[in-house]
C-alpha atoms as a PDB file:
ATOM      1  CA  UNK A   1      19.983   3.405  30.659  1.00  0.00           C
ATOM      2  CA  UNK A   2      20.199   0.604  27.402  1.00  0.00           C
ATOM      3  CA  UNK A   3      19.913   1.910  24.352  1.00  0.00           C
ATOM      4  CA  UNK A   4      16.086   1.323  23.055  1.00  0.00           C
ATOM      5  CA  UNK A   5      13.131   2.456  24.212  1.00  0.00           C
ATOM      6  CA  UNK A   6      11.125   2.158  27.674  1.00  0.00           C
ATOM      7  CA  UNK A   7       7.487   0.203  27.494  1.00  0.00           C
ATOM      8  CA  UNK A   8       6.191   3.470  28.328  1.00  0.00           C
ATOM      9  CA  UNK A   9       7.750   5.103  25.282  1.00  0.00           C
ATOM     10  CA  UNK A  10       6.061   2.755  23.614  1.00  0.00           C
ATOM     11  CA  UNK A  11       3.358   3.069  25.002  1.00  0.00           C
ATOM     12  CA  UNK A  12       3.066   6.665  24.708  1.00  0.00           C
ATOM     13  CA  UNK A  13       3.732   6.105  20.724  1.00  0.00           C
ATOM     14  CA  UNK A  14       1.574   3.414  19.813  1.00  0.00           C
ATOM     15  CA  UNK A  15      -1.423   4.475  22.032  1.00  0.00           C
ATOM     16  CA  UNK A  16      -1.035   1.458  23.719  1.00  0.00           C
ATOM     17  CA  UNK A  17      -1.789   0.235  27.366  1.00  0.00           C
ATOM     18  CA  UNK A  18       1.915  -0.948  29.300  1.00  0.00           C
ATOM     19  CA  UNK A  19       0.204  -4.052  30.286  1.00  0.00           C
ATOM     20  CA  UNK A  20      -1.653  -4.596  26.807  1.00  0.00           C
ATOM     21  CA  UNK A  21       2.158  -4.454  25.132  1.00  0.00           C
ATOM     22  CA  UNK A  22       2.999  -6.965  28.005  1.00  0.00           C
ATOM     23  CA  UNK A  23       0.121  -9.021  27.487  1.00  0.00           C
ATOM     24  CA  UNK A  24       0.800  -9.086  23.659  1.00  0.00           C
ATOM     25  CA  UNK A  25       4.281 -10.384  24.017  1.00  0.00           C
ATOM     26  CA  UNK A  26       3.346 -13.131  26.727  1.00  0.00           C
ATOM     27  CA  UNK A  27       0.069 -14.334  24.484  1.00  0.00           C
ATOM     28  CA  UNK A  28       1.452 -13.963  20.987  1.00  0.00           C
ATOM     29  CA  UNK A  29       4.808 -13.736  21.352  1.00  0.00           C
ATOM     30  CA  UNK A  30       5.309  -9.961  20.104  1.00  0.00           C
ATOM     31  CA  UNK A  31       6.686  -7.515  20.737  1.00  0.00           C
ATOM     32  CA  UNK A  32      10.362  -9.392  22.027  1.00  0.00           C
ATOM     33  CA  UNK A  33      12.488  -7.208  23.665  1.00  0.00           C
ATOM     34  CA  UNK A  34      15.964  -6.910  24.585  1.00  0.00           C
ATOM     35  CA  UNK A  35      16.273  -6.366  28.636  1.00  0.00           C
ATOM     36  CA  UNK A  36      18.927  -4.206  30.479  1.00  0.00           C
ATOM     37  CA  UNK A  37      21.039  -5.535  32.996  1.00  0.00           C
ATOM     38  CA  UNK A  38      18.908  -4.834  35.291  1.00  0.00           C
ATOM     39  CA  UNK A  39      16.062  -6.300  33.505  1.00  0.00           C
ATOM     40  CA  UNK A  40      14.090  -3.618  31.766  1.00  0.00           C
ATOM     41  CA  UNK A  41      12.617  -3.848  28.539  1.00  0.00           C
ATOM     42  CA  UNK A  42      14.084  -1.564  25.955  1.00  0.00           C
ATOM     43  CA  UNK A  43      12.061  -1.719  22.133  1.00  0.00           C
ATOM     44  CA  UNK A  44      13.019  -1.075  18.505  1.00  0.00           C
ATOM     45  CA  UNK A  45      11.535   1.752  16.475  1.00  0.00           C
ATOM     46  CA  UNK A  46      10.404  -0.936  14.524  1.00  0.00           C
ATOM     47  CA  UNK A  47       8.564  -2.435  16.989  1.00  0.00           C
ATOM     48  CA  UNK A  48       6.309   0.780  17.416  1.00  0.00           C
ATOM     49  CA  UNK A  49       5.657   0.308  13.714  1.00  0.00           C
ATOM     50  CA  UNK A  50       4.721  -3.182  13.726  1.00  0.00           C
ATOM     51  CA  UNK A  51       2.020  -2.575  16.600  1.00  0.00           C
ATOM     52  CA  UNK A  52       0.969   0.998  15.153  1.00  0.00           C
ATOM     53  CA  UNK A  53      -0.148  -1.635  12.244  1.00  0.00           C
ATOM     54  CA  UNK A  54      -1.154  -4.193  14.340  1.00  0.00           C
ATOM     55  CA  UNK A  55      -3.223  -1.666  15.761  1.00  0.00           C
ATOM     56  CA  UNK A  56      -4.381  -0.922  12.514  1.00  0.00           C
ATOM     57  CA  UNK A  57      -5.625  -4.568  11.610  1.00  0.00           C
ATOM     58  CA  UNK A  58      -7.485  -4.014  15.051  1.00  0.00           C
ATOM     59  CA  UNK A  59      -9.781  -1.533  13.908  1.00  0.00           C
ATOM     60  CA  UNK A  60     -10.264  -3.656  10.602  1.00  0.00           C
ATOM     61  CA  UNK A  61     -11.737  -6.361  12.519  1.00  0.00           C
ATOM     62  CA  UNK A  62      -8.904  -8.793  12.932  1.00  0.00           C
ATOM     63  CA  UNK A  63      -8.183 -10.726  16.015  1.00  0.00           C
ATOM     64  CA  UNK A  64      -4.908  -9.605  17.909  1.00  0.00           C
ATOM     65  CA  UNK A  65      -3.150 -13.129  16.682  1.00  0.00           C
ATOM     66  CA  UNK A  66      -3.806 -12.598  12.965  1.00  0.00           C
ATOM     67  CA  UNK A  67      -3.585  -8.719  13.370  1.00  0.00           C
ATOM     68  CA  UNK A  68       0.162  -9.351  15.073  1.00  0.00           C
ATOM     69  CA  UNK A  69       0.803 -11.749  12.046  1.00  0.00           C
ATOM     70  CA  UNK A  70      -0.238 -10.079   9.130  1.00  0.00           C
ATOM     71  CA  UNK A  71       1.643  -6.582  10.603  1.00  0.00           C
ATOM     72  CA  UNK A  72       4.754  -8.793  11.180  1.00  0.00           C
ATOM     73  CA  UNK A  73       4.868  -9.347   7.557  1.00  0.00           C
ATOM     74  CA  UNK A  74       4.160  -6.447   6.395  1.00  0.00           C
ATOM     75  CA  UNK A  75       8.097  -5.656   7.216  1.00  0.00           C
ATOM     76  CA  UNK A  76       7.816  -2.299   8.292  1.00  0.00           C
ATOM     77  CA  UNK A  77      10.180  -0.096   6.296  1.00  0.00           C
ATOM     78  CA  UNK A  78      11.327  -3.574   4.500  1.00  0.00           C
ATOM     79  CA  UNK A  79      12.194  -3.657   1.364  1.00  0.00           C
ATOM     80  CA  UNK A  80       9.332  -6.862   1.278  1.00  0.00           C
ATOM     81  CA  UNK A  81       6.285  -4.364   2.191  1.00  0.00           C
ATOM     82  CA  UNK A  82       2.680  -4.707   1.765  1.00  0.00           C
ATOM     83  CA  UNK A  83       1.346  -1.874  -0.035  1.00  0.00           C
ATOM     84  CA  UNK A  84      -2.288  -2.766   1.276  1.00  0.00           C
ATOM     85  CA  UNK A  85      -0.708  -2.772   5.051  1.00  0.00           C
ATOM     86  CA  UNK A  86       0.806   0.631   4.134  1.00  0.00           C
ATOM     87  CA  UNK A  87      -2.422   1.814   3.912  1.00  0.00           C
ATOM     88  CA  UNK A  88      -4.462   0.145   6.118  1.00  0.00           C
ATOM     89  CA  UNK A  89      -2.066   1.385   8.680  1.00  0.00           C
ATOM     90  CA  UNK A  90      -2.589   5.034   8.273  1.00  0.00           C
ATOM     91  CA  UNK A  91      -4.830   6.992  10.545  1.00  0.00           C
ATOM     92  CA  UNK A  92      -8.218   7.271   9.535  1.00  0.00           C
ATOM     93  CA  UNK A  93      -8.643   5.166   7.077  1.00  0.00           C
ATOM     94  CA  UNK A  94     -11.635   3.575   4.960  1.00  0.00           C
ATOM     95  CA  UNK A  95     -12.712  -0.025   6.221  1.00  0.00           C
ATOM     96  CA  UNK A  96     -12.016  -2.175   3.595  1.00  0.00           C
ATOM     97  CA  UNK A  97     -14.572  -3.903   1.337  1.00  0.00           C
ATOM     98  CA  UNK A  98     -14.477  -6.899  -0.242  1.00  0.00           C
ATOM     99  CA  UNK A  99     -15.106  -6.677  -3.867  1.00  0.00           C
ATOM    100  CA  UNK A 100     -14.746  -8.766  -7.025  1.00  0.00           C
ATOM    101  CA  UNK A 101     -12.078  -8.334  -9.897  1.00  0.00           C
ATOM    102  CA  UNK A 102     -14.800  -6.875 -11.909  1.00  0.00           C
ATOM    103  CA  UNK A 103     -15.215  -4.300  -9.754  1.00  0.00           C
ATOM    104  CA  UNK A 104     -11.540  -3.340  -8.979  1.00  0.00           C
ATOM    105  CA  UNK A 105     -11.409  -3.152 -12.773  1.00  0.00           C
ATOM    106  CA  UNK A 106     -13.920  -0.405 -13.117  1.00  0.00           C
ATOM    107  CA  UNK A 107     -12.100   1.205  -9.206  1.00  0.00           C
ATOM    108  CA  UNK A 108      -8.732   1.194 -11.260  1.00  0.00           C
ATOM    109  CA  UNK A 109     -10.191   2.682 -14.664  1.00  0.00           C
ATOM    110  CA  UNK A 110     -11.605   5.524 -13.098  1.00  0.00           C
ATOM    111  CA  UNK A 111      -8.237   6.315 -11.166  1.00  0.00           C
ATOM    112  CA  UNK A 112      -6.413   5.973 -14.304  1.00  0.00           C
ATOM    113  CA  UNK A 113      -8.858   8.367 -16.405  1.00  0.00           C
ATOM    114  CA  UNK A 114      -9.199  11.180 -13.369  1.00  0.00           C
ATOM    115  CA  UNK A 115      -5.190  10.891 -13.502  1.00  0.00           C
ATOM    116  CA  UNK A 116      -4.901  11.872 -16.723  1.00  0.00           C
ATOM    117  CA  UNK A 117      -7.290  14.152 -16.497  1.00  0.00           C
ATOM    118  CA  UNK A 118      -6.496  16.096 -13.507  1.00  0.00           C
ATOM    119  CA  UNK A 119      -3.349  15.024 -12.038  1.00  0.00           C
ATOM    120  CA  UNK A 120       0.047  17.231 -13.274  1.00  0.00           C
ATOM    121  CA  UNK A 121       2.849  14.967 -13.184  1.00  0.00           C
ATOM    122  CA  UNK A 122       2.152  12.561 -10.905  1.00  0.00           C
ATOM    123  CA  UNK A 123       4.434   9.887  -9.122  1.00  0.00           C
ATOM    124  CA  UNK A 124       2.580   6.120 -10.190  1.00  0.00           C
ATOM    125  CA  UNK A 125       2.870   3.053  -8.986  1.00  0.00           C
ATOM    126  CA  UNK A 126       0.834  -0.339  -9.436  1.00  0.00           C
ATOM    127  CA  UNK A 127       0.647  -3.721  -9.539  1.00  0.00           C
ATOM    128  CA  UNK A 128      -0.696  -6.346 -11.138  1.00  0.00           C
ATOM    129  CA  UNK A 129       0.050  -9.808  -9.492  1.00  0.00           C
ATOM    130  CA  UNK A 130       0.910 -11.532 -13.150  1.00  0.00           C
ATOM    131  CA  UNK A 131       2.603 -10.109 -16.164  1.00  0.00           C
ATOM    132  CA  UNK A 132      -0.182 -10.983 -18.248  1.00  0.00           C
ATOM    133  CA  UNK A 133      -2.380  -8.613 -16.636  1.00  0.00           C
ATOM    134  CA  UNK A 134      -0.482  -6.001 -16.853  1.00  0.00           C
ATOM    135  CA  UNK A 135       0.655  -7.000 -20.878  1.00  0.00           C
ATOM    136  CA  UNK A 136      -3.482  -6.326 -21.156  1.00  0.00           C
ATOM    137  CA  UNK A 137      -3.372  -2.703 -20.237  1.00  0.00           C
ATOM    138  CA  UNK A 138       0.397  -1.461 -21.313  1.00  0.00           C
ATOM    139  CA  UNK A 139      -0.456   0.694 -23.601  1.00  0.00           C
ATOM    140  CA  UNK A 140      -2.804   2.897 -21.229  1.00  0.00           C
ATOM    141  CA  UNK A 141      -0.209   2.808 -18.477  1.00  0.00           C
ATOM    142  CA  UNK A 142       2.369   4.130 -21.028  1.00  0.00           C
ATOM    143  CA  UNK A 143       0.411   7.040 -21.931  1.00  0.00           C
ATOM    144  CA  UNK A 144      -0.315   7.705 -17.760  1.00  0.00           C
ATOM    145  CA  UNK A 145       3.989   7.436 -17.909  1.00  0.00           C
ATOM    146  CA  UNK A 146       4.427   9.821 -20.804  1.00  0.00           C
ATOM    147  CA  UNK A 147       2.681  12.625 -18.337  1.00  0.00           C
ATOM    148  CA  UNK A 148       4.113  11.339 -15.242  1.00  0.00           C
ATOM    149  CA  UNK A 149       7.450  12.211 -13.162  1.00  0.00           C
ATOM    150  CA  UNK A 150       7.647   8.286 -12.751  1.00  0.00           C
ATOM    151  CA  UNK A 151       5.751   5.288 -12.933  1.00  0.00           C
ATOM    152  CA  UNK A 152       6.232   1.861 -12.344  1.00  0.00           C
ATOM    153  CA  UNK A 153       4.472  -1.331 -12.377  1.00  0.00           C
ATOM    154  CA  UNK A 154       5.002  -4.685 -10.340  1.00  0.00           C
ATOM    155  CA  UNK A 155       4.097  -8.017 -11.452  1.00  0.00           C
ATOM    156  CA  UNK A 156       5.958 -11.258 -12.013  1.00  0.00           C
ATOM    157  CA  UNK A 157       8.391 -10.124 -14.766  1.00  0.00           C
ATOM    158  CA  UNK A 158      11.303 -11.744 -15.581  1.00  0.00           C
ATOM    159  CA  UNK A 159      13.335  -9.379 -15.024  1.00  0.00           C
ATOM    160  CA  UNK A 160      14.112  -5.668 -14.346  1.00  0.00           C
ATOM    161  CA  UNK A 161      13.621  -3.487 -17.931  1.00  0.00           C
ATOM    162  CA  UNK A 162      13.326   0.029 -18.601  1.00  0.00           C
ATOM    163  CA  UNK A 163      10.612   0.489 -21.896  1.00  0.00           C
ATOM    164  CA  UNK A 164      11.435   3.606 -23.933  1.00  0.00           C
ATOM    165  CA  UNK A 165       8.161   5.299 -22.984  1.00  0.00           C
ATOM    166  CA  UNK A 166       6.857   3.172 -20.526  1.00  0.00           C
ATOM    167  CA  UNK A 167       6.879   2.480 -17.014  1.00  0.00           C
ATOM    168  CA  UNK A 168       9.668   0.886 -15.066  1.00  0.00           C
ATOM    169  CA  UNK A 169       8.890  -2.489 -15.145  1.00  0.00           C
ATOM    170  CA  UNK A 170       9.820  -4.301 -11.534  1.00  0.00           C
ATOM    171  CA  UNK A 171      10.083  -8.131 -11.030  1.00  0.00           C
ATOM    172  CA  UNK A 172       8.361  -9.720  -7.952  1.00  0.00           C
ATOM    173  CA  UNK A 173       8.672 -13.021  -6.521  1.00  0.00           C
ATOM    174  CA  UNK A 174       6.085 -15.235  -4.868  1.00  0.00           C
ATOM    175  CA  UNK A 175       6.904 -14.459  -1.738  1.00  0.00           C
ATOM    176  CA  UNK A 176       6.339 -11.188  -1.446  1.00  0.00           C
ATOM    177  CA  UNK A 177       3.665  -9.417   0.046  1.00  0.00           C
ATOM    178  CA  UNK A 178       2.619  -7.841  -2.994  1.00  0.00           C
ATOM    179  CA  UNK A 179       2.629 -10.878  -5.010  1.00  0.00           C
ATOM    180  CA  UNK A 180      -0.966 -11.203  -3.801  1.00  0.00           C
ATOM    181  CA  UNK A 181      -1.911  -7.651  -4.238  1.00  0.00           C
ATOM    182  CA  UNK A 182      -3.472  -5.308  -6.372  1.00  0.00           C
ATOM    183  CA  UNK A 183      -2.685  -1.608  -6.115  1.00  0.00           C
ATOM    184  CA  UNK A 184      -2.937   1.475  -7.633  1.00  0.00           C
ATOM    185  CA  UNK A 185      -1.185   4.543  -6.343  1.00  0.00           C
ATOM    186  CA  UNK A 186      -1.011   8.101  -8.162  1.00  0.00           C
ATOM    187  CA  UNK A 187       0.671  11.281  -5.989  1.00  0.00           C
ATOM    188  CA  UNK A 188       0.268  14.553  -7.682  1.00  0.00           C
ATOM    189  CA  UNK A 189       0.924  17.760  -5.813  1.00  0.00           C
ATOM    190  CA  UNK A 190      -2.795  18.266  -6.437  1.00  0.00           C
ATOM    191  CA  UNK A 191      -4.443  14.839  -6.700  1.00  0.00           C
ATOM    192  CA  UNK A 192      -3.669  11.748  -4.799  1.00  0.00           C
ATOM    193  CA  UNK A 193      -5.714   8.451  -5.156  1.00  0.00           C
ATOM    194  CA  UNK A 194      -4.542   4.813  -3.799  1.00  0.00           C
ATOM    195  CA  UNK A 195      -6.078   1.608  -4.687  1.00  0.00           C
ATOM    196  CA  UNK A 196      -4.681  -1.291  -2.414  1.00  0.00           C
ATOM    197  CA  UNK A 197      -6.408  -4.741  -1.740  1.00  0.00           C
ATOM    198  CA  UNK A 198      -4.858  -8.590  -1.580  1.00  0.00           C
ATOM    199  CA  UNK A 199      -6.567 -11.504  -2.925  1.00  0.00           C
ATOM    200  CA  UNK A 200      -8.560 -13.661  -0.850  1.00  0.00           C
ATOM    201  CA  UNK A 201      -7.948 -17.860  -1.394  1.00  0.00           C
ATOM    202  CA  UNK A 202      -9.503 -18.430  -4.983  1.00  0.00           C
ATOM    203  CA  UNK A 203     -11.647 -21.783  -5.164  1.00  0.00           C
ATOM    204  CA  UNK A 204     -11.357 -21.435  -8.941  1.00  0.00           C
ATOM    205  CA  UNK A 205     -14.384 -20.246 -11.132  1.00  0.00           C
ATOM    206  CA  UNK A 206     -14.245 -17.126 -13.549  1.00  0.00           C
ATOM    207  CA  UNK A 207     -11.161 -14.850 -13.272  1.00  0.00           C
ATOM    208  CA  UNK A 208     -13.508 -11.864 -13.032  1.00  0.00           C
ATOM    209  CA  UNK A 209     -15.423 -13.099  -9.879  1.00  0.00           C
ATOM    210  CA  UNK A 210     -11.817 -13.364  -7.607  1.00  0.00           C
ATOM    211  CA  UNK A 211     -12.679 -11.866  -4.418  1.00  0.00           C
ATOM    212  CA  UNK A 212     -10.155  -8.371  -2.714  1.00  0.00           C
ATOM    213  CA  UNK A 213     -10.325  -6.988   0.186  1.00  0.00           C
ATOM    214  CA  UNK A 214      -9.571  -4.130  -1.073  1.00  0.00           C
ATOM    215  CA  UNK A 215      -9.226  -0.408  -0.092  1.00  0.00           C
ATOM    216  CA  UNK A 216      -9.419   3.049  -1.739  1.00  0.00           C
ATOM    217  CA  UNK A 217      -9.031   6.497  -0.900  1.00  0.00           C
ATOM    218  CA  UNK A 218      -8.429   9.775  -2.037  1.00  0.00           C
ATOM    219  CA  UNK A 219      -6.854  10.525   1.335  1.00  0.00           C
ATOM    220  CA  UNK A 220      -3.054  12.267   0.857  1.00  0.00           C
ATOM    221  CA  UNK A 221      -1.340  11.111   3.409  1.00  0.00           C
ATOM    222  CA  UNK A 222      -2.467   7.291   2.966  1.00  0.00           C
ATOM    223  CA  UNK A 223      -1.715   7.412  -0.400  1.00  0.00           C
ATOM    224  CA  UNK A 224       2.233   8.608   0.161  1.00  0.00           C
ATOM    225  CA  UNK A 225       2.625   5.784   2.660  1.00  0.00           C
ATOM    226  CA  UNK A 226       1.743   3.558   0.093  1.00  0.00           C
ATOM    227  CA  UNK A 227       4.242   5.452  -2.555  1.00  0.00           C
ATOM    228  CA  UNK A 228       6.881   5.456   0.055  1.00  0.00           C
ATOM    229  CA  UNK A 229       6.458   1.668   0.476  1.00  0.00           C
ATOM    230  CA  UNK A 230       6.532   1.261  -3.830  1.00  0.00           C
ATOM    231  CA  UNK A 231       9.437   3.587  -3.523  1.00  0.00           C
ATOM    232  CA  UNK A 232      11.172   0.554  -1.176  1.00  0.00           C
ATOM    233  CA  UNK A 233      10.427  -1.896  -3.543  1.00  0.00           C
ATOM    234  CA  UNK A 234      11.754   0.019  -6.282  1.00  0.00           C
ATOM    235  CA  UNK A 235      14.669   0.590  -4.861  1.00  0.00           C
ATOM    236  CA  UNK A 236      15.388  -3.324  -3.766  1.00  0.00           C
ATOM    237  CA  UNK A 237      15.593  -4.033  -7.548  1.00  0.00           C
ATOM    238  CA  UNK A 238      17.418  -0.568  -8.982  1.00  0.00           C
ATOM    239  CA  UNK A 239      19.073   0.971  -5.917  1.00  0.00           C
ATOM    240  CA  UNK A 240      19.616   4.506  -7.956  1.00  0.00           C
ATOM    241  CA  UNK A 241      15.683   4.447  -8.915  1.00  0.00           C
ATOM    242  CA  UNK A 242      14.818   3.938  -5.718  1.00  0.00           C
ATOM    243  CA  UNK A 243      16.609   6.626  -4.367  1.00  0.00           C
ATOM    244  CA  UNK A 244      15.411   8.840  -7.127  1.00  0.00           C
ATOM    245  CA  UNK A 245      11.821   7.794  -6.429  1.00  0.00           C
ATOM    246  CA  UNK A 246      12.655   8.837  -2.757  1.00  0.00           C
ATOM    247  CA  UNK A 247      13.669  11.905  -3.398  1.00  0.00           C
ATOM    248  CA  UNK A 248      11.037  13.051  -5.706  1.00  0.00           C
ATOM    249  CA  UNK A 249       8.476  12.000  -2.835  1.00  0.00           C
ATOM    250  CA  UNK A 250      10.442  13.665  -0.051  1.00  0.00           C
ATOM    251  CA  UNK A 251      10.466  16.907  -2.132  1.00  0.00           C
ATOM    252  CA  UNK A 252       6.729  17.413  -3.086  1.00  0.00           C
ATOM    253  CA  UNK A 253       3.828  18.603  -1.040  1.00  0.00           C
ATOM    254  CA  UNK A 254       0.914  16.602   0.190  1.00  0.00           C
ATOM    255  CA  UNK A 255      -1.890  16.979  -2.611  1.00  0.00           C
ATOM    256  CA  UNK A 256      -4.768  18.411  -0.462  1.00  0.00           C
ATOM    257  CA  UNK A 257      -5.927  18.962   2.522  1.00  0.00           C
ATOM    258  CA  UNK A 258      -9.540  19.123   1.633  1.00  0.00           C
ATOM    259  CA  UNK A 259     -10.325  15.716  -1.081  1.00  0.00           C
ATOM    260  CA  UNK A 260     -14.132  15.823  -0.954  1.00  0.00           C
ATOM    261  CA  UNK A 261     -13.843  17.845  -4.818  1.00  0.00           C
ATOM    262  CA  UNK A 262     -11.150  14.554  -6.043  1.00  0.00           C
ATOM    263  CA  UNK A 263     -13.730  12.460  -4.192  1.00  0.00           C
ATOM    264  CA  UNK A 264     -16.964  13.101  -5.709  1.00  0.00           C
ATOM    265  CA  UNK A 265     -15.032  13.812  -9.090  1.00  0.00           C
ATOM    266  CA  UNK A 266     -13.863  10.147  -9.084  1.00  0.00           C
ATOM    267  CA  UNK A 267     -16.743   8.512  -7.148  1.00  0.00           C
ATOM    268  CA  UNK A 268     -18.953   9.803 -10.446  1.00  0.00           C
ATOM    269  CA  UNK A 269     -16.645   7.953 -12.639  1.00  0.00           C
ATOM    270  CA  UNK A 270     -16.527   5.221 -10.997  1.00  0.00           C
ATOM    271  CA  UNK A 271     -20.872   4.784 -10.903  1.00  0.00           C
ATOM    272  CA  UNK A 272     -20.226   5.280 -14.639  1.00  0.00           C
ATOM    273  CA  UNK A 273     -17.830   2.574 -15.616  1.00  0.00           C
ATOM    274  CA  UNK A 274     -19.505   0.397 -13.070  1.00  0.00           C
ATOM    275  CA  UNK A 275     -23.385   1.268 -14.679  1.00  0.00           C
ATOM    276  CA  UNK A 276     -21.662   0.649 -18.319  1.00  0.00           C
ATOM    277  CA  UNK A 277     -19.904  -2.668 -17.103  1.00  0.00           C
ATOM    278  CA  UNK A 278     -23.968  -3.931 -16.001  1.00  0.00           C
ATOM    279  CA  UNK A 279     -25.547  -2.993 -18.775  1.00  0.00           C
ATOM    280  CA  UNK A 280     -22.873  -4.527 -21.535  1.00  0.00           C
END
């Protein structure tokens, strides 16, 4: 036998029908295997994970063509990944909403405030499309660093720098993933909360009325697939951060089992920023 694995490992991995992963490849060109020598087909591990998030983009709504596409370039365990595919790829998960910037403001400020207030050193990531963005809320991320294990933020910087006091600051380029993405990600042995959505085309009009499809979830084990993924990206730009980051992730427990207390905690914060953002 090849080396690989049989359609009906795949299969038995992805959930998926033999003849839908056949169909898939002869429609939309994907999966393409390699064949034996006697003409079997024999599959990548990363082939499971591109159709687990194909799969995924299924239950979101998307047709199989743009669901194959958009879990293509996601890059599986690249180090090019979409947090918002990380997420939308784990089981269980929240549809998605689509919400204005105004609202993934008030999302993000209530993350950021339950953090502080309830998560004990936490592992942070987020990003914030342009540098200018982010330049508008360093100072609150440095304080979320100062009682973090790590933190760090992705947006267009120039270049890689390490603030004294601040969060790792990681360049992106326009044609990654992420580049059109908005995310939020805090994992804290007891408190995990993700924030992932990408930017739909913007016809122009006020900054605050860009449309997401966006994401969010107190749900643990969503929320380290989308640290793992930072963690990746981290470690494309500062290989012994990245490793560090890896670590620290591999080595610490889940948050909860149970979220509905982190849940309700942040879902009441969240009513409040949004009530004070309508009546200002």
């Amino acid at each position: 036998m090849g080396a690989g694995l049989s359609i009906a490992e795949v299969a038995a991995r992805t959930g998926l029908a033999p003849a839908t992963v056949r169909m898939w490849e002869q429609r939309h060109g994907f999966p393409l295997p390699e064949r034996t020598d006697s003409g079997y087909r024999r599959y990548r591990a990363e082939d499971v994970e591109t159709l687990r998030r194909a799969q995924a983009y299924r239950r979101l709504g998307l047709s199989v063509a743009t669901a194959i596409g958009r879990a293509r370039e996601a890059g599986g365990c690249s180090d090019h990944p979409s947090l918002y595919a990380a997420v939308a790829a784990a089981d269980h998960v929240v549809r998605p909403h689509l919400l204005r910037k105004s609202t993934l403001v008030a999302l993000s400020r209530a993350i950021e405030h339950e953090t502080l207030g309830h998560a004990a050193a936490p592992v942070l990531f987020a990003a914030f499309q342009r540098e200018a963005f982010y330049r508008d809320v360093e100072p609150r991320y440095a304080r979320l660093a100062c009682h973090a294990d790590a933190a760090a933020v992705f947006a267009d910087f120039a270049a890689l720098r390490h603030p004294p006091g601040g969060p790792l600051e990681v360049p992106i380029a326009p044609d990654d993933a992420v580049a059109n993405e908005w995310a939020l990600v805090v994992d804290a042995p007891g408190y995990a909360a993700c924030l992932v959505a990408w930017e739909q085309p913007h016809a122009g009009g006020r900054d605050r009325e860009r449309r997401f499809e966006a994401i969010w979830t107190v749900d643990p084990a969503a929320t380290r697939r989308a640290a793992e993924a930072a963690a990746r990206m981290v470690a494309r730009a500062d290989a012994a951060h990245g490793r560090r980051l890896q670590e620290l992730l591999a080595g610490r427990p889940l948050a909860i089992d149970q979220p509905a207390p982190a849940l309700t905690a942040l879902t009441n914060r969240v009513v409040a920023y949004l009530d004070g953002a309508a009546s200002a």
